[in-house]
Structure formats: C-alpha cells, structure tokens
Protein backbone atom coordinates (compact mmCIF):
# COMPACT_ATOMS: atom_id res chain seq x y z
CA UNK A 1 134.47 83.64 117.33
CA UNK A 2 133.84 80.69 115.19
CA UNK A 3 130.09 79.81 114.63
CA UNK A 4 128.66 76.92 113.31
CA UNK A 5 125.48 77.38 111.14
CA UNK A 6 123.88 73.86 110.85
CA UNK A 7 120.57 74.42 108.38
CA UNK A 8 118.47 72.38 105.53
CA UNK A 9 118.98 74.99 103.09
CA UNK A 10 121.19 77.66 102.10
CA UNK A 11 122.71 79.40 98.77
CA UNK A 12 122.08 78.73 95.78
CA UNK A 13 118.30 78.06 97.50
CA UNK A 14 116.81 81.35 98.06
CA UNK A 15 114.24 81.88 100.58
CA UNK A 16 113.38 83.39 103.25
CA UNK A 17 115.20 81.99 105.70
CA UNK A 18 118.34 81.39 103.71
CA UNK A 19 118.19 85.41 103.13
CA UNK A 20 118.10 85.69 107.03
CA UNK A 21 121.41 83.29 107.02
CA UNK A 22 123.37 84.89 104.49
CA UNK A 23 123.12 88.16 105.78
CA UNK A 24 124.19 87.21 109.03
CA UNK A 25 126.92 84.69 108.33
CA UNK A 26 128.28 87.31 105.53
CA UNK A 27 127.64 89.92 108.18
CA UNK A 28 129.44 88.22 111.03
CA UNK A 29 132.35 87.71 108.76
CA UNK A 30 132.53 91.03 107.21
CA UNK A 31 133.53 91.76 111.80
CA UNK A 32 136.27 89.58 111.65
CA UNK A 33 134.47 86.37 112.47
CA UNK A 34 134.51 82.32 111.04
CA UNK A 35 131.26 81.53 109.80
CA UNK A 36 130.79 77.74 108.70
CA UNK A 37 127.34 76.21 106.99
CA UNK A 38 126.08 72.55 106.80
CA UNK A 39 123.80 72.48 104.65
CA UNK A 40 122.12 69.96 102.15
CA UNK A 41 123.54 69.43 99.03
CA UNK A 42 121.65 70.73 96.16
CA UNK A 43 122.19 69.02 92.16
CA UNK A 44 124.78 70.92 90.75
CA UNK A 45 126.70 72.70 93.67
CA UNK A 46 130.00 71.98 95.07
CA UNK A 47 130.70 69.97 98.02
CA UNK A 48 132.19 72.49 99.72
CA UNK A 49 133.19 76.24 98.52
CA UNK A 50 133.53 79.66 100.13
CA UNK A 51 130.89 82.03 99.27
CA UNK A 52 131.76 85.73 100.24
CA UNK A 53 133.81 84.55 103.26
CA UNK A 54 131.59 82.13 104.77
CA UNK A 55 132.37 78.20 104.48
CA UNK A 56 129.81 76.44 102.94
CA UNK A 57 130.07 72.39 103.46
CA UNK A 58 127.52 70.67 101.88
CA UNK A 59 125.89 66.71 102.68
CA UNK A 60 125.28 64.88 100.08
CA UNK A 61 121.20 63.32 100.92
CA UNK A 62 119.78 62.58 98.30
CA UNK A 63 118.38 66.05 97.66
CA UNK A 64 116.05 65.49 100.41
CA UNK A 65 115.87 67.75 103.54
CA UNK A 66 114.26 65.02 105.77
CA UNK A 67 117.21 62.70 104.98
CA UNK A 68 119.43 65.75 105.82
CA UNK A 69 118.83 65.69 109.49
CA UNK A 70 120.31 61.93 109.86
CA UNK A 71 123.11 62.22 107.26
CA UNK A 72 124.40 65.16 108.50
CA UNK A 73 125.14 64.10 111.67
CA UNK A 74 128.73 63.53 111.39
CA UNK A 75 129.59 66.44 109.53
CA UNK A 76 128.22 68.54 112.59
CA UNK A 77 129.75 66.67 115.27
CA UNK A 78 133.13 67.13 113.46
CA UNK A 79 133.10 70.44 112.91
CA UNK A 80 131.52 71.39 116.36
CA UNK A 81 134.85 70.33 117.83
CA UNK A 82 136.47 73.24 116.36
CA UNK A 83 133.30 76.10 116.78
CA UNK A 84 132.46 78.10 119.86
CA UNK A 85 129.11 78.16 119.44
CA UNK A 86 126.54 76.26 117.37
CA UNK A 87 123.52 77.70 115.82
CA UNK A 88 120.36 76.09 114.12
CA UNK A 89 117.20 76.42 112.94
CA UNK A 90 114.03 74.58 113.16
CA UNK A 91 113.23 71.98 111.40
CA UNK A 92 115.66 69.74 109.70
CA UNK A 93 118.90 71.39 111.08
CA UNK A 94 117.51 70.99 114.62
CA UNK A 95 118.32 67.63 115.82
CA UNK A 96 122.10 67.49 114.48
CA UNK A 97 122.84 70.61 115.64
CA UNK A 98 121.45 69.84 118.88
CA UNK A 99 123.27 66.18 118.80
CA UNK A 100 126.84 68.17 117.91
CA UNK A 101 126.24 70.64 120.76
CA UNK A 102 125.68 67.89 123.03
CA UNK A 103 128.72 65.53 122.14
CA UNK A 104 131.03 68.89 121.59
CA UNK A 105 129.45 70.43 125.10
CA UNK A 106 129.31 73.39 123.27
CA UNK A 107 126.26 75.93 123.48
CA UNK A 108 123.24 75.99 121.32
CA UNK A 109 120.69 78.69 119.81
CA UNK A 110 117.62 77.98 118.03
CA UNK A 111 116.68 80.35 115.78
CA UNK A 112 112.41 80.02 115.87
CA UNK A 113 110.39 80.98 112.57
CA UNK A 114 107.28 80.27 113.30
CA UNK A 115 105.12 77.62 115.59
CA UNK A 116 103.11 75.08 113.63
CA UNK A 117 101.88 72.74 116.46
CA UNK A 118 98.61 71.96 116.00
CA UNK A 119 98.33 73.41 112.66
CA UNK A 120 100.14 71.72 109.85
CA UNK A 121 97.22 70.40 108.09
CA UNK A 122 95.81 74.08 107.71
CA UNK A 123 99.10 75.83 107.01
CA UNK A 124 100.19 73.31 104.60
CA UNK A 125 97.71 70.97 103.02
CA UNK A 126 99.70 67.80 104.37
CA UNK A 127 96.65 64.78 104.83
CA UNK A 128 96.03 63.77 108.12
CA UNK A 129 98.94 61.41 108.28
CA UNK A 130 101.68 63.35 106.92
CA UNK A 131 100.31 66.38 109.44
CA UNK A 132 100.31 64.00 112.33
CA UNK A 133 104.21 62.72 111.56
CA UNK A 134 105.36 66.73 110.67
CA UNK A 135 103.25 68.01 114.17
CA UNK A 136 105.03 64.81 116.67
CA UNK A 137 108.44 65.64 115.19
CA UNK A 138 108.07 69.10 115.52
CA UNK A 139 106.83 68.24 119.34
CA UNK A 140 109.53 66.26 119.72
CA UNK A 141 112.38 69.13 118.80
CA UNK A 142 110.91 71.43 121.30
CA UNK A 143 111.36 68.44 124.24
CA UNK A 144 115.07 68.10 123.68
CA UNK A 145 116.81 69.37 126.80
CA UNK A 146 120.34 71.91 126.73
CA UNK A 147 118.96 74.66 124.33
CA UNK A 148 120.74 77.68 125.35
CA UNK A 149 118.35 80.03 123.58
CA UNK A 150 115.83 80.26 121.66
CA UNK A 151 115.53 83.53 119.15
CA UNK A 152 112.46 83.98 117.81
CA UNK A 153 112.44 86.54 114.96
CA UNK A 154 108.90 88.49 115.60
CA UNK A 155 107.32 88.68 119.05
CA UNK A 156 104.77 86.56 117.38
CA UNK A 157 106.87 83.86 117.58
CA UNK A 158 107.91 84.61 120.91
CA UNK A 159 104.19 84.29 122.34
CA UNK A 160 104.16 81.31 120.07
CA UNK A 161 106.92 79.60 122.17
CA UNK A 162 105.82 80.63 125.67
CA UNK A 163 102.29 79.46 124.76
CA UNK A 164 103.74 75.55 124.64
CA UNK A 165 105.49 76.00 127.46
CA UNK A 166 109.28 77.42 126.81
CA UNK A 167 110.49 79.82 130.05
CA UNK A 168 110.52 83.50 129.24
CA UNK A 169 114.58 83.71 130.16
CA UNK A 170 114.98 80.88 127.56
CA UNK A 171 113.32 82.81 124.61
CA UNK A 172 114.54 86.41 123.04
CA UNK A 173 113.43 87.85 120.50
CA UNK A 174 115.83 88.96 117.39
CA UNK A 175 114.34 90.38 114.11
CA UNK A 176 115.14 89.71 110.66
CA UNK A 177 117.25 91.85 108.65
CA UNK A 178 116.39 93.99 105.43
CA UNK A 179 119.10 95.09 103.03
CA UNK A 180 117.92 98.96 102.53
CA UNK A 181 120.49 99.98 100.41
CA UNK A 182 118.84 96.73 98.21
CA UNK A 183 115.20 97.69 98.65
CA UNK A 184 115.73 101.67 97.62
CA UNK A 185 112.81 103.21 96.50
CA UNK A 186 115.03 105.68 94.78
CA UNK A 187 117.00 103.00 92.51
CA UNK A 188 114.60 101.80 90.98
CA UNK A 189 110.82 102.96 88.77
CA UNK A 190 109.43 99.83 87.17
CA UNK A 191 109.02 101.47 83.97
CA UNK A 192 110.90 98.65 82.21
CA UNK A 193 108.63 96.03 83.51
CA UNK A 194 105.76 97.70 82.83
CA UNK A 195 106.38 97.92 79.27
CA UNK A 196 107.80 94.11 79.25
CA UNK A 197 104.06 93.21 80.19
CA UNK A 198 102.27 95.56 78.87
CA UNK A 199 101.13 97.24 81.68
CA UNK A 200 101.62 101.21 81.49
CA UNK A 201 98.10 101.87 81.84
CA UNK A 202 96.59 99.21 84.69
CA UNK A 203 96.61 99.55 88.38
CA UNK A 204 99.21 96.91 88.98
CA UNK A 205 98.53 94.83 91.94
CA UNK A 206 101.36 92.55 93.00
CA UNK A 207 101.99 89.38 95.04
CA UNK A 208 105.18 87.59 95.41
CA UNK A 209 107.03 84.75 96.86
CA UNK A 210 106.46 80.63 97.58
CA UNK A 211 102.65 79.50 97.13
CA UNK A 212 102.89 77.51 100.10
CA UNK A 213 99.64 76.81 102.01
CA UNK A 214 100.17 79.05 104.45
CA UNK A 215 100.65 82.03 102.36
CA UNK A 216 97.37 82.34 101.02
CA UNK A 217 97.77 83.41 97.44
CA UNK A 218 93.98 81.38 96.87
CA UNK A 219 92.16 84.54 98.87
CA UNK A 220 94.29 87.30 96.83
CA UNK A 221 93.37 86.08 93.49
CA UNK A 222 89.67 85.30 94.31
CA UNK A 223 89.79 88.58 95.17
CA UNK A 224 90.64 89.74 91.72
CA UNK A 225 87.41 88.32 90.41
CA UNK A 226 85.74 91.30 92.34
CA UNK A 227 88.36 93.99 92.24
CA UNK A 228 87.83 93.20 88.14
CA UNK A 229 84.30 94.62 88.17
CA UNK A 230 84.92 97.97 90.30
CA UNK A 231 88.41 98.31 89.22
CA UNK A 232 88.62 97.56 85.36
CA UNK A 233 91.97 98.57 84.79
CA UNK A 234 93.52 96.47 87.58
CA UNK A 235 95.96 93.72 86.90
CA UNK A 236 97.84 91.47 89.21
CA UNK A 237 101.29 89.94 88.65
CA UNK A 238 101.80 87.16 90.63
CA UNK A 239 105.31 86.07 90.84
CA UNK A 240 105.31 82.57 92.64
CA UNK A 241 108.01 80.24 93.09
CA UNK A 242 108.21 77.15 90.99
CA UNK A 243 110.17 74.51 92.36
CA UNK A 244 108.99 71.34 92.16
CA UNK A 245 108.09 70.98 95.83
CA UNK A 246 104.94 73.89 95.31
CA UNK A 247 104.47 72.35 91.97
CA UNK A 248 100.72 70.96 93.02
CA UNK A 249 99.79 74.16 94.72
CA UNK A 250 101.21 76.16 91.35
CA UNK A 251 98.81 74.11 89.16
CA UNK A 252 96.10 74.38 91.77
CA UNK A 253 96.38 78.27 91.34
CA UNK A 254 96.42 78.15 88.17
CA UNK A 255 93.15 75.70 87.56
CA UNK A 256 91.51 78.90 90.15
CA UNK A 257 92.38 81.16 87.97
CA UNK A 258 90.68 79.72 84.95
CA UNK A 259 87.78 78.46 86.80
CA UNK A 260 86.87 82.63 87.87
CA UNK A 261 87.36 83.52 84.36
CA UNK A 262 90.57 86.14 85.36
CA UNK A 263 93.58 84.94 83.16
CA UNK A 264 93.47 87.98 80.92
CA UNK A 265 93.56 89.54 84.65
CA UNK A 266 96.65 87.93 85.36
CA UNK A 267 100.49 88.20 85.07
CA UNK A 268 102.44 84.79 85.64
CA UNK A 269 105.84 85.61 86.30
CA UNK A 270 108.45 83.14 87.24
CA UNK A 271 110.86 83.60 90.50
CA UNK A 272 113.24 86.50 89.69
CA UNK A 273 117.01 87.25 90.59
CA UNK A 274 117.44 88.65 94.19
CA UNK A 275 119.02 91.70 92.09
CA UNK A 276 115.75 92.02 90.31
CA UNK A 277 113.23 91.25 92.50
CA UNK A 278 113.11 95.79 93.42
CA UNK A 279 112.07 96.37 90.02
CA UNK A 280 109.06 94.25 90.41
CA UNK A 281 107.55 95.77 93.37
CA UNK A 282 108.71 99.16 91.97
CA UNK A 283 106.18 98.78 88.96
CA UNK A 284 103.97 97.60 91.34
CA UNK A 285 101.33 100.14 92.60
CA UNK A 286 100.13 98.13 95.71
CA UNK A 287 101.43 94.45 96.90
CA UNK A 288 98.81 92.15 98.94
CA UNK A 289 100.26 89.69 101.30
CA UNK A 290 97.28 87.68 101.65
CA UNK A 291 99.23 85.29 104.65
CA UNK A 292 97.82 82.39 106.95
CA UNK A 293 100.31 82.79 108.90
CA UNK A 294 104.03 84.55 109.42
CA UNK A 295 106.68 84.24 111.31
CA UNK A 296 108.19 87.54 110.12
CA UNK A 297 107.26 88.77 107.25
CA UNK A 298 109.70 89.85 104.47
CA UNK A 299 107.67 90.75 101.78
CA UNK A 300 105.38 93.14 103.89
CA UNK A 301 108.98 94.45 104.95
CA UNK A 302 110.38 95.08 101.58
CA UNK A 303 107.15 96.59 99.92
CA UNK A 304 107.70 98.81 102.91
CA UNK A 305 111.10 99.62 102.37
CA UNK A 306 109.63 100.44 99.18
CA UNK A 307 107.53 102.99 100.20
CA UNK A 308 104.78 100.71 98.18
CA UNK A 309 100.81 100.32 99.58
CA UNK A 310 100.49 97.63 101.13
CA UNK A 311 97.34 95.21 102.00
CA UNK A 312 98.37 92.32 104.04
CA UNK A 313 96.53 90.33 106.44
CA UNK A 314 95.88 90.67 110.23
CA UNK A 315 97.68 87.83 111.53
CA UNK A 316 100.70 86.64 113.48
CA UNK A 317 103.46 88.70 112.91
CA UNK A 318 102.46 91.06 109.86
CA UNK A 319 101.12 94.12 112.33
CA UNK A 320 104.54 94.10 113.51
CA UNK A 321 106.42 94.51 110.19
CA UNK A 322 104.17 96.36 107.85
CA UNK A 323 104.92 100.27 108.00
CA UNK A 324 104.05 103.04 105.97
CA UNK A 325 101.16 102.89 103.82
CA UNK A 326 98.46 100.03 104.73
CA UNK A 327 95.43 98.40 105.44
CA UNK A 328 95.15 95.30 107.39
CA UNK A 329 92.47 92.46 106.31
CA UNK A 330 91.08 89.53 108.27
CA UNK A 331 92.90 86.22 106.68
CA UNK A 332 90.95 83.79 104.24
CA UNK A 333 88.73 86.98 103.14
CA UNK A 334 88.68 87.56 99.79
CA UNK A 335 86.05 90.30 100.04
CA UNK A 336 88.21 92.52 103.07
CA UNK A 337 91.26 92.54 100.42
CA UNK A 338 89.46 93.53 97.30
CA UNK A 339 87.64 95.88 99.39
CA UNK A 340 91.03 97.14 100.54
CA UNK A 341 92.11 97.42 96.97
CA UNK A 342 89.35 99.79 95.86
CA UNK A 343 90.02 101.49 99.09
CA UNK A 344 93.75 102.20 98.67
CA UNK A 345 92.76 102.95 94.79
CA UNK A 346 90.98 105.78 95.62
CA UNK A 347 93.70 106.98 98.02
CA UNK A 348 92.13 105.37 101.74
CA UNK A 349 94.93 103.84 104.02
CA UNK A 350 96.47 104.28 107.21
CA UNK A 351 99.84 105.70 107.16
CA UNK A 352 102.78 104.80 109.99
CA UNK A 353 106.50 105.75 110.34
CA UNK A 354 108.28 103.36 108.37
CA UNK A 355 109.89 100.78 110.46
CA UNK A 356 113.56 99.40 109.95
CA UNK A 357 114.71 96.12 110.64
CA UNK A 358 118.02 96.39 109.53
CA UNK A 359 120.89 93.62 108.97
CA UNK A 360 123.42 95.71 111.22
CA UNK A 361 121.12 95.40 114.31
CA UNK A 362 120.85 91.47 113.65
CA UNK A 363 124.15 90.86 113.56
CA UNK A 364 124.79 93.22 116.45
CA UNK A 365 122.31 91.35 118.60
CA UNK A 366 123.33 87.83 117.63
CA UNK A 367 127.05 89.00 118.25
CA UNK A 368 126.09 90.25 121.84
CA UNK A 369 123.80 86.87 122.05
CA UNK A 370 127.31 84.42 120.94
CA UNK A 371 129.33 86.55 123.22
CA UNK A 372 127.47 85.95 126.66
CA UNK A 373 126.43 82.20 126.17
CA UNK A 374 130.35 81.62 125.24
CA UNK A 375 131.53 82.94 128.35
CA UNK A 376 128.82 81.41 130.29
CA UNK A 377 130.12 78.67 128.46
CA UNK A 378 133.60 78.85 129.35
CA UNK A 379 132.73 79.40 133.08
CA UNK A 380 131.20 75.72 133.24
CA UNK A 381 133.93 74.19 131.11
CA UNK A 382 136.72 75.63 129.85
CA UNK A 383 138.34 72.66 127.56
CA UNK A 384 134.85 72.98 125.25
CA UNK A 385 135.88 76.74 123.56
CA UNK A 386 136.69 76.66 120.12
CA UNK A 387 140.11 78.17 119.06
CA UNK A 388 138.99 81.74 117.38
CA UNK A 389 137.38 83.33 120.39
C-alpha cells in the first residue's frame, strides 16, 4: 500500500507525536510498504529527502504550523492522487488531509491525541481570545463529514470522542508504540550522569519532556519545596524542552524555582538526544509525571519500560499506561506527590505487571486498519486506488 502521512511536524522535531509517526511510517516500510510525509518545513532541513525509507516532503510556511494547514494544501491534493489511503492527525494536518481525501475520494483516518474542547485555556495558558479561536477550530475539525476512522491512542481518548458526539463504529482505539529494545533497563546504569552532576549520593527525582501547560511541571517542583525538608538528600533533574515556543513557561519555571528558595535543589538539563534520553531516567531513582492531562502517556511508559518508580497523576489516560512500580496522585497537588515521594523513598508503592505497548502491534493494527477501509474503498469506487496496493 501507499500511505499518505499529512502532519505539522515530523523529524528533525522530536516529540511525542512525531515519535508515534516515525515508528510507524519506518515500521510500515520496513513490511514492504510506501510511506510519504507532508510536513512543515523546519530552518535548515531539506525540501524533500528520504529518511530511513520513508519520503519526507516538506512546505515551506514560514516556520509556522498554523500557516501549514493552508499552504499545504496543494502538496496533499497532489500526492493523494497517487496514495491509497490518507492519514492525519489533529490539529494542523487535519483540514488538508481531509480536503485531499475529499478531492482524491480516497479514505481518511484521524489519528486522535487528546480532546481539548472546552479546555484550552486550562491546558495551555492561551487568554480568553486565543482559547476561544484554538476551541471553534478544533470544533470545527470534528464537524467535517467523510472521516473513515478515527484512532484514538488511549481509551481515554476514545471516551473523549464519544462524549462530543462521534459514533462508537467510527472510533477505535490504537495505542502508541514503545521501542523496548531502546528503553532496556539492562543497557543502561546512569552512573555517568550521576557523576556529570554530581549526584552519587542524592535521591534523584526526575521529570522530563515539554513544559507545556498541560503537563504540570509547576505542581512537581512545588513539591520539592516539601520533599526538601523530609527528604534532605533529594534532588530533581528536570529536563524540559527549550524551544522557543515554551520559552515563557521555561522562564516562568524558573522564576518558581527561585521564588521557593530550591535552585541548589535543582538540576536544569537541556532536551537530550533520543539515544540518550535512557541514561537519564536510568540515573534516575523515581520520575514524577505531574500531568493535567494525557492523551497517552510516553514518559509514564518509558520510566516503565525502565523498570523505574513512578509517581504520576490520576488523570486521563496515565492509569492506563503506567505499570510496574507506582503511586497515582490527584493532579494540581503538590502535597499528594511529595507525599508520594517520601512514600516510594521508604519503599511504599503498588506494584503491577508491566504493560507493553509495543511498535509491532501498532503497525500491525494500523496495517489491518489501511487494509479494510481500502477495500471498502475499492468496493464504492474502484478508479480512486492508488497504484501500490
């Protein structure tokens, strides 16, 4: 088959959902398959190169992911022509996916992170305008008619979808994959950073990935202030993304953290390489994933894979992806979480079976997902199948 991928973002950005693209277009190529990406055009990167197999065309927009959903238009309607299926995401892919699919007549799956109606001022700090505009376009995706599925990625999500309305037969739900043979416990001992930071002889508390919002990092290092006192040896390394569009929450944190008196409690350490990033929660003894809200949940998932302890917060989909050793905390509580710290510290958790998510059974289920909507496809109109089926 020949998929189209039609997404804001994608390598050299790394996040969380580029991670869930990459392993499934490399995956889906790696089985004999075309895998194409639209994507925005970052400074610096090509305008269109192969990266392990998969075609990456990028649109040039001004760096900006809101102009991407216009500009990209006839990129995606030109390539659609030649795919047998096209597949999205929300937000700013949405709409020209969904505008190639419908010129092209070919089918369409939405890939569903997370929900945000009614909440974009809390999850993200937008003011009341900028919240209003984000929460009516986001309204407004979700109204278009001719979605062939929807694939939410936790069943979170999926209750998310049917709460506004979507039909159960239109919504399935597909989790995220986890490279295991990345996140191996037994590759790795954090010894080296450890001695990089000086930290052979604190209890190293950890908490990684984009200080958005919605991912609470405010609650885990007011927390600190407390775990300080009954904990003395404590330290937490937070390693938070910098890029320029978390740049006001990053100084934010940081203007917290001087305010409670904690820097000589804190690590600051830049975003690491993907190939680095399991030496970081190796030296780690417990990571906190103090979350608003999440639509799946990869750092709960890879401190699992881990085998770390884990404190993360009781909320959307994180009771479904943390496994192994953990405690679950109400969200926006400082006081649960350093309460769980001490806890954990003195050896009190709950323990679970760790739970897999692995790439293989994403690809497998997307694969079996492509494969019926094509022929369903081809039974209403044969002339719209791409040429690689």
């Amino acid at each position: 088959m020949n998929i189209l991928f039609v997404i804001e973002n994608y390598l050299p950005h790394i996040g969380g959902v580029e991670v869930v693209f990459r392993n499934l277009a490399e995956g889906l190529v790696k089985k004999g398959h075309t895998a194409t990406i639209i994507t925005h055009r970052i400074k610096g990167t090509a305008a269109a190169e192969v990266i392990n197999g998969v075609k990456v065309k990028r649109v040039d927009c001004l760096d900006s992911r809101e102009l991407f959903t216009f500009l990209s238009i006839p990129k995606a309607i030109a390539e659609a022509r030649k795919a047998d299926i096209i597949h999205t995401t929300t937000f700013n892919g949405f709409f020209p996916a969904w505008v190639a699919a419908k010129l092209a007549r070919k089918p369409l799956i939405v890939t569903v992170h997370e929900v945000w109606i009614g909440k974009w001022r809390e999850y993200t700090g937008f003011n009341w305008l900028k919240a209003f505009l984000h929460d009516t376009f986001e309204r407004f995706l979700y109204v278009l008619p001719s979605v062939d599925k929807y694939v939410t990625v936790s069943n979170s999500t999926r209750q998310q979808l049917l709460r506004i309305g979507k039909k159960e037969n239109k919504v399935v739900t597909i989790y995220n994959g986890v490279d295991y043979s990345h996140f191996n416990p037994k590759k790795y001992n954090g010894n080296k950073v450890r001695k990089k930071y000086s930290l052979q002889k604190n209890y190293v508390l950890l908490v990684y990935g984009r200080p958005g919002t919605s991912k609470g990092i405010e609650y885990a290092i007011a927390a600190m202030k407390e775990i300080a006192r009954t904990i003395p040896s404590a330290k937490m390394m937070l390693m938070l993304s910098r890029d320029k569009q978390y740049a006001k929450k990053y100084g934010q944190l940081q203007r917290q953290i001087d305010s409670l008196g904690i820097r000589h409690k804190i690590v600051n350490i830049g975003t690491v390489a993907h190939a680095e990033l399991p030496n970081y929660i190796a030296a780690a003894d417990c990571v906190i994933v103090p979350s608003l809200t999440e639509g799946f949940g990869y750092t709960a998932a890879e401190a699992a894979a881990m085998g770390k302890l884990i404190i993360a917060t009781d909320t959307t989909s994180l009771p479904e992806v943390v496994s192994g050793k953990h405690i679950l905390v109400k969200p926006k509580n400082s006081h649960e979480i350093a309460a769980a710290v001490e806890s954990v510290y003195r050896g009190g958790y709950h323990k679970t079976k760790l739970r897999k998510f692995t790439i293989e059974e994403n690809v497998r289920s997307y694969l079996s997902l492509y494969g019926t909507l094509v022929k369903r496809a081809a039974k209403r109109n044969p002339l719209s199948l791409g040429r690689n089926v």
